[in-house]
N, C-alpha and C. Protein backbone atom coordinates (compact mmCIF):
# COMPACT_ATOMS: atom_id res chain seq x y z
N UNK A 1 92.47 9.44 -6.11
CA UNK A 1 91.64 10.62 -6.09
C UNK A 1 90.17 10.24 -5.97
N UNK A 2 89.50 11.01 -5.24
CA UNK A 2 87.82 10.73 -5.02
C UNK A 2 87.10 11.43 -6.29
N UNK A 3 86.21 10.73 -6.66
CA UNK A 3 85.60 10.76 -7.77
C UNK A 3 84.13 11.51 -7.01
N UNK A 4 83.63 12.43 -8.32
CA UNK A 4 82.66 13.36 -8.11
C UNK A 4 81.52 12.80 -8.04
N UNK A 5 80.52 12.41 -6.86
CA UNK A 5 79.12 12.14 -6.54
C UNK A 5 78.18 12.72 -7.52
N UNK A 6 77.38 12.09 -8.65
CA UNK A 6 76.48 13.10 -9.46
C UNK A 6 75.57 12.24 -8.93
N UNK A 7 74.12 12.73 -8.47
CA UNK A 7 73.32 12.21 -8.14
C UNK A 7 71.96 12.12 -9.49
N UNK A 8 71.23 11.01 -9.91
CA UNK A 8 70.55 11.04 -10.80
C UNK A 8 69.16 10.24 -10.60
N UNK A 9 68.61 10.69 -11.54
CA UNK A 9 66.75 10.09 -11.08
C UNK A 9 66.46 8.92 -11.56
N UNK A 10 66.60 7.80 -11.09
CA UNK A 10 66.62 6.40 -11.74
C UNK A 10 64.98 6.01 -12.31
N UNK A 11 64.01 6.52 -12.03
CA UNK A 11 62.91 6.68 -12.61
C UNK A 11 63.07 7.60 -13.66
N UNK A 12 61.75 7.61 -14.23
CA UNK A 12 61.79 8.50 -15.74
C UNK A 12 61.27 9.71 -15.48
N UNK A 13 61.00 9.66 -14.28
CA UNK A 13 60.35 11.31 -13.71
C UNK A 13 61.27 12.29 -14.01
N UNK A 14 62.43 12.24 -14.12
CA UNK A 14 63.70 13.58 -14.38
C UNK A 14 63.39 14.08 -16.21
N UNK A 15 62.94 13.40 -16.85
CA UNK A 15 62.59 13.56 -17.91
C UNK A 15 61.34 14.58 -18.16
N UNK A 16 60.29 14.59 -16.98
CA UNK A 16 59.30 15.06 -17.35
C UNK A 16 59.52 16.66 -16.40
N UNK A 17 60.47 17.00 -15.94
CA UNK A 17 61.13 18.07 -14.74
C UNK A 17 61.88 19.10 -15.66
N UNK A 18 61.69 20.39 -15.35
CA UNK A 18 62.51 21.13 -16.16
C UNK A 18 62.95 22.14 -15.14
N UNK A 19 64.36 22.42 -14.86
CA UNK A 19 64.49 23.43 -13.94
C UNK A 19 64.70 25.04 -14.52
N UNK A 20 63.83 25.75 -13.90
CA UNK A 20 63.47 27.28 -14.71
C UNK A 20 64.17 28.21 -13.76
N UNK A 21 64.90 29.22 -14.54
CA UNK A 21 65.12 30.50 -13.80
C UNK A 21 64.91 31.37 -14.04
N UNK A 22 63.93 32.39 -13.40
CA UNK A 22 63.66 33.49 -13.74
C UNK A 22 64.02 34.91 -13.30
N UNK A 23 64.40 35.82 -14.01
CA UNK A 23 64.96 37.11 -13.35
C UNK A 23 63.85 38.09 -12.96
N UNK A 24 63.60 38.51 -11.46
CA UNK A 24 62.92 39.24 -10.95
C UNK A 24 63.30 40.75 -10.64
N UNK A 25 62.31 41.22 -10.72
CA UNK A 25 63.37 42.62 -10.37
C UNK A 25 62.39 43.16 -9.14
N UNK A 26 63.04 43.86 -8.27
CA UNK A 26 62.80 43.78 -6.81
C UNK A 26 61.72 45.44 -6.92
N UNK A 27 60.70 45.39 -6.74
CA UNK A 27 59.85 46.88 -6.23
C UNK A 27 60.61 48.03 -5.21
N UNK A 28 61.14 47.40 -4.23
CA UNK A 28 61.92 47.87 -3.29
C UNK A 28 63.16 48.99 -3.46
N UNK A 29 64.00 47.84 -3.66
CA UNK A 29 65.52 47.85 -3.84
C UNK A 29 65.72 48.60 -6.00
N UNK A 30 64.72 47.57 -6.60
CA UNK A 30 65.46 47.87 -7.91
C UNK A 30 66.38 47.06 -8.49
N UNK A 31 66.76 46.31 -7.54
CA UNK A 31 67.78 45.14 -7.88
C UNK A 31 67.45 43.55 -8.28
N UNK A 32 68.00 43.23 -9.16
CA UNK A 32 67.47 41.66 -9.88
C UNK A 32 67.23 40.99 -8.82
N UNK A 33 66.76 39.60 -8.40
CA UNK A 33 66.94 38.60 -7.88
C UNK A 33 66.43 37.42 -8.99
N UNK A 34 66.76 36.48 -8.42
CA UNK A 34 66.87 34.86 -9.33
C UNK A 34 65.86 33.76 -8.58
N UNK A 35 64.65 33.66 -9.33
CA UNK A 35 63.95 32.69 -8.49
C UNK A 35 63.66 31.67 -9.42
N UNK A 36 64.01 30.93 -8.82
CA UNK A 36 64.41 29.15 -9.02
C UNK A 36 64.05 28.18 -8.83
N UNK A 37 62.88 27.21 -9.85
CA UNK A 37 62.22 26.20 -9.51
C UNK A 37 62.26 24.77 -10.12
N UNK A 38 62.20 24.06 -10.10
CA UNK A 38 62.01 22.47 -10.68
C UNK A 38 60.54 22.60 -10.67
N UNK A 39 60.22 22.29 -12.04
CA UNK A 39 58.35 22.31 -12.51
C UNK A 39 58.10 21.58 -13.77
N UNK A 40 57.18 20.85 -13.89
CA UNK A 40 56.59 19.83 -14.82
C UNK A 40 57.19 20.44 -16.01
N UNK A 41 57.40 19.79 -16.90
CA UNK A 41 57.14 20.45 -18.33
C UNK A 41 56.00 20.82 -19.05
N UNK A 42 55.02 20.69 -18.30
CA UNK A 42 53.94 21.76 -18.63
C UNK A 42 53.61 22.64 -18.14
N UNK A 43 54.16 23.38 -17.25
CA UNK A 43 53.72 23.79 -16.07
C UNK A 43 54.45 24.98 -16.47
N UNK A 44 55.86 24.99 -17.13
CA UNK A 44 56.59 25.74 -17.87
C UNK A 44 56.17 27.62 -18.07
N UNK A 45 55.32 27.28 -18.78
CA UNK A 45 54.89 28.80 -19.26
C UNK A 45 53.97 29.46 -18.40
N UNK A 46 53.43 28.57 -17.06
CA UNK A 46 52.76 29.83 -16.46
C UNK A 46 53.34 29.91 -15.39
N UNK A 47 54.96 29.08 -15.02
CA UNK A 47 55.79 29.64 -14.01
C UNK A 47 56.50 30.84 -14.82
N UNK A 48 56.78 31.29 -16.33
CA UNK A 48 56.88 32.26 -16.63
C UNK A 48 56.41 33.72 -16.64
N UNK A 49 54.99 33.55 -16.57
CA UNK A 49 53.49 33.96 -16.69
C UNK A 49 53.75 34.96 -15.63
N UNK A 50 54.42 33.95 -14.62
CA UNK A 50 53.99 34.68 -12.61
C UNK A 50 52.64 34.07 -12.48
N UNK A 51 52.27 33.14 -12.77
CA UNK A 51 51.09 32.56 -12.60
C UNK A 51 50.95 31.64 -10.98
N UNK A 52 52.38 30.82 -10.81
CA UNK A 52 53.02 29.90 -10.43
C UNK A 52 52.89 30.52 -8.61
């Protein structure tokens, strides 16, 4: 059996990466969408903000 490819960050940079998801809700439609980023760990609270 083939074994599952996990790909990983051999530097220490994956440590300092946090992947965020945030639920948007659409002006339009009314309907959620999901926007989805990899961002510093400081960077954190003003991709929350909507700063980002």
């Amino acid at each position: 059996m083939a074994k599952k490819v996990v790909g990983r960050v051999k530097s220490g940079a994956g440590k300092t990466m946090t992947r965020c998801v945030k639920m948007v809700r659409s002006e339009k439609t009314g309907a959620y969408t999901f926007k989805e980023d990899v961002v510093l760990n400081e960077d954190v609270k003003s991709f929350f903000a909507g700063k980002q």
